[in-house]
N, C-alpha and C. Protein backbone atom coordinates (compact mmCIF):
# COMPACT_ATOMS: atom_id res chain seq x y z
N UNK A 1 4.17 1.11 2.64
CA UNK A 1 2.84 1.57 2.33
C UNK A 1 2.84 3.11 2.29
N UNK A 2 2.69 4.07 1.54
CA UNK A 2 2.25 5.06 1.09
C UNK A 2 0.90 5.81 2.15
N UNK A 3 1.43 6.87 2.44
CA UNK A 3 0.73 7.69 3.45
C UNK A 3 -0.22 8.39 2.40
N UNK A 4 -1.66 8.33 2.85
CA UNK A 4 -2.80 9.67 1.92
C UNK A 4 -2.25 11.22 2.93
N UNK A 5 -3.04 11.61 2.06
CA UNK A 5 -2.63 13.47 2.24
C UNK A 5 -3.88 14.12 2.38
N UNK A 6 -3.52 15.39 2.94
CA UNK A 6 -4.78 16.36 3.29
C UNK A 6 -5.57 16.37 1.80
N UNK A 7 -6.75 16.46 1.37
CA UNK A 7 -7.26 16.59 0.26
C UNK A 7 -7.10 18.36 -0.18
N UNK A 8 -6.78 19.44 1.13
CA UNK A 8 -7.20 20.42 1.25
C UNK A 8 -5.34 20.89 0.80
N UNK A 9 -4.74 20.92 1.66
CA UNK A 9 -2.90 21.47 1.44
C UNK A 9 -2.27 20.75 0.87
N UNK A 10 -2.46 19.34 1.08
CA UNK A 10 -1.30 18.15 0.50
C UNK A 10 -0.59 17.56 1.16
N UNK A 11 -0.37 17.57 2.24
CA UNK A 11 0.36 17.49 3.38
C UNK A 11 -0.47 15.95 4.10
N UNK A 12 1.05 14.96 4.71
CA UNK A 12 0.59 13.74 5.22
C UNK A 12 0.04 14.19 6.86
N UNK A 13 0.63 14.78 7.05
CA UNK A 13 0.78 15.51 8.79
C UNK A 13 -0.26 15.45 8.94
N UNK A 14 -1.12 14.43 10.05
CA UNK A 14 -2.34 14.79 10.70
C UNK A 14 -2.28 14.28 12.30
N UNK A 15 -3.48 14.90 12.95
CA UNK A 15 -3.80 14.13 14.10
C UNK A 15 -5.18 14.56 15.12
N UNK A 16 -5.23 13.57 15.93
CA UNK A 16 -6.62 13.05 16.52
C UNK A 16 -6.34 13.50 17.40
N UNK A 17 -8.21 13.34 18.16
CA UNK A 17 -8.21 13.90 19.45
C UNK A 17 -8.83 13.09 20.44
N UNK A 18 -8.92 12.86 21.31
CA UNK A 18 -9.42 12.00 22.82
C UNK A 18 -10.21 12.96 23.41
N UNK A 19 -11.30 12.63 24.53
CA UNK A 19 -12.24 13.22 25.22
C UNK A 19 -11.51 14.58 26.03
N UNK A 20 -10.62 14.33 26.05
CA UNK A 20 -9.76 15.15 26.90
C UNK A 20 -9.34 16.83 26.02
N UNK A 21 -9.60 16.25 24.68
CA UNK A 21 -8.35 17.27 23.98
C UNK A 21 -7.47 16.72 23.69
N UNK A 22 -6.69 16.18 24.44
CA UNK A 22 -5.03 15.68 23.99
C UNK A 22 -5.02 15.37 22.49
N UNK A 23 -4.20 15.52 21.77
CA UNK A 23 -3.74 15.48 20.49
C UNK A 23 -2.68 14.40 20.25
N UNK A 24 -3.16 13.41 19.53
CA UNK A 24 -1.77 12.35 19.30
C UNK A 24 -1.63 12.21 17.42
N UNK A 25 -0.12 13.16 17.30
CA UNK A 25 -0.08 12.77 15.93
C UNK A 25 0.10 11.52 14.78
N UNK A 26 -0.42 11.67 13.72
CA UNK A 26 -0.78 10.17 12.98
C UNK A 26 -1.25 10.47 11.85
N UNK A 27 -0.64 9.52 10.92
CA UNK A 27 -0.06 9.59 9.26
C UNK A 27 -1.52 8.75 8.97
N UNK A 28 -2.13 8.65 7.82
CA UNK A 28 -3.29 7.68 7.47
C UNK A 28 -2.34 6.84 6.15
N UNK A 29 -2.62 5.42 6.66
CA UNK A 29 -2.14 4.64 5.30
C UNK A 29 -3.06 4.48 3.92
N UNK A 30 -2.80 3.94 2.79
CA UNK A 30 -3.45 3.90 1.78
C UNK A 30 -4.95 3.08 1.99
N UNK A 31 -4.29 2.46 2.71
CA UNK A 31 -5.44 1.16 3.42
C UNK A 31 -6.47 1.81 4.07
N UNK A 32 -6.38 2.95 4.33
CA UNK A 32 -7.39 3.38 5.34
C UNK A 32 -6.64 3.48 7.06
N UNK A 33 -5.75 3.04 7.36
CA UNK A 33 -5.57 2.48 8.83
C UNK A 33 -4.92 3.52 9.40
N UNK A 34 -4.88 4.73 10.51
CA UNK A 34 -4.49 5.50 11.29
C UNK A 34 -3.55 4.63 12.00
N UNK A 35 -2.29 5.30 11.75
CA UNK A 35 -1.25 4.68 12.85
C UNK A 35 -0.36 6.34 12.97
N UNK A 36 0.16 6.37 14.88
CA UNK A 36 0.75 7.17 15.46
C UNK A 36 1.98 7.19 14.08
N UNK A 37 2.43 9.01 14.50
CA UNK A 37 3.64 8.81 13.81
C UNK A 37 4.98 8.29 14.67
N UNK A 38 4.31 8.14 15.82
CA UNK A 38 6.22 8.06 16.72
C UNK A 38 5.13 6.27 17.38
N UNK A 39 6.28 5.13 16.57
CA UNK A 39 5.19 3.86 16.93
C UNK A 39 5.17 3.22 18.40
N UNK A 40 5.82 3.78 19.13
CA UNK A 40 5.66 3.47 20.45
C UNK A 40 4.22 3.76 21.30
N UNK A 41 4.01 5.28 20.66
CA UNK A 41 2.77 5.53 20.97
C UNK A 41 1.46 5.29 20.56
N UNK A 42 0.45 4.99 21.97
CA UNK A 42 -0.97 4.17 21.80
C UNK A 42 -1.86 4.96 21.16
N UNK A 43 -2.86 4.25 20.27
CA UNK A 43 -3.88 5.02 19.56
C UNK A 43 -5.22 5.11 21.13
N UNK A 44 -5.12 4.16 21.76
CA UNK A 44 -6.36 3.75 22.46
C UNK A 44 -6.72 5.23 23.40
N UNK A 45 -8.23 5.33 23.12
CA UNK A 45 -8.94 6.04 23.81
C UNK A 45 -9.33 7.29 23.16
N UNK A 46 -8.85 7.63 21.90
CA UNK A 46 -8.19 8.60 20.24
C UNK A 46 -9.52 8.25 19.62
N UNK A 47 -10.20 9.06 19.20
CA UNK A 47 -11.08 8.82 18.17
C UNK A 47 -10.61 8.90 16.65
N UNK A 48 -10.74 7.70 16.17
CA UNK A 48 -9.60 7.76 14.82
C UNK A 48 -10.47 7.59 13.76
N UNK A 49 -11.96 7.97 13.83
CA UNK A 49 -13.19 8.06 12.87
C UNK A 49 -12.90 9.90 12.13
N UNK A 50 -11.94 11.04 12.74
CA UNK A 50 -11.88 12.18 12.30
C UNK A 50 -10.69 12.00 12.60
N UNK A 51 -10.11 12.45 11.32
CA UNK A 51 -8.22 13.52 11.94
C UNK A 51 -8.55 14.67 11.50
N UNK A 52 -7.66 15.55 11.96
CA UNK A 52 -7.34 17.02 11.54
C UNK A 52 -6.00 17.70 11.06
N UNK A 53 -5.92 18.21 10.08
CA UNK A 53 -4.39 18.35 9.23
C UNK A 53 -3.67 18.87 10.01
N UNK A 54 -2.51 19.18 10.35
CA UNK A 54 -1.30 20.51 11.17
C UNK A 54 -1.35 21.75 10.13
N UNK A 55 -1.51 21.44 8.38
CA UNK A 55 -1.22 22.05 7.82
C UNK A 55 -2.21 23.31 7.33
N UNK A 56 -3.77 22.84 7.45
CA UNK A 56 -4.44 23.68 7.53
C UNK A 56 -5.99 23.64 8.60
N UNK A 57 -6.65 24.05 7.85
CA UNK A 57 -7.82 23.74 8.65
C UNK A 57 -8.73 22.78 8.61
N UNK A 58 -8.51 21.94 7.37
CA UNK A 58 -9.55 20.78 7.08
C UNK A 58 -9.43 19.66 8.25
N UNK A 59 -10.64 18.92 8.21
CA UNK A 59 -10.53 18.03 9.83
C UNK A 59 -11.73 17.12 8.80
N UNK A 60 -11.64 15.93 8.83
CA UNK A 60 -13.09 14.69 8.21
C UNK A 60 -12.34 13.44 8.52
N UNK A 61 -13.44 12.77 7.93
CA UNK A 61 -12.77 11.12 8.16
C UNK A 61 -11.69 10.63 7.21
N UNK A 62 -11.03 10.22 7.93
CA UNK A 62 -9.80 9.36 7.61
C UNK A 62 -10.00 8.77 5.33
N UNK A 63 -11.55 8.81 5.38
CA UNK A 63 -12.31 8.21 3.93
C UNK A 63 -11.60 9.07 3.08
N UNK A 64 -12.13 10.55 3.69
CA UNK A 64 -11.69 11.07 2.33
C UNK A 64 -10.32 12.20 1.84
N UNK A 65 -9.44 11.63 2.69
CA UNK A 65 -7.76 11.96 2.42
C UNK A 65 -7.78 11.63 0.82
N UNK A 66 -6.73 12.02 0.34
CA UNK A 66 -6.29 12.18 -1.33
C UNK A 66 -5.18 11.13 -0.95
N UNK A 67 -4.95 10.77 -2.53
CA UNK A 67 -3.85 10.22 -2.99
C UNK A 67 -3.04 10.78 -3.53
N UNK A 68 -1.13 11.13 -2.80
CA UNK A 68 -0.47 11.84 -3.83
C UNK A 68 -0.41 12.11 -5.14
């Protein structure tokens, strides 16, 4: 399955944040579905309704990532 991209740089690289801050990075599939990039690690407790790029500054919902 094919990863969407920042709409803003182009770039798949994103990730979420928890009440805390903590940052867990995570690719968005075509499907819509946020999954960690390293799969051992848990999404739970991650608000996965917003990611935010590494690559620049854009941050929205998971909706409106681009298609390569």
């Amino acid at each position: 399955m094919r990863k969407l991209v920042c709409p803003q740089c182009k770039i798949a690289a994103m990730y979420v944040k928890n009440e805390q801050g903590e940052r867990l990075l995570v690719y968005v599939l075509e499907n819509g579905e946020v999954v960690p990039k390293y799969p051992e690690a848990s999404t739970e407790g991650f608000d996965l309704t917003e990611v935010y790029c590494l690559g620049c500054s854009w941050h929205g919902s998971p909706k409106r990532l681009a298609k390569r």
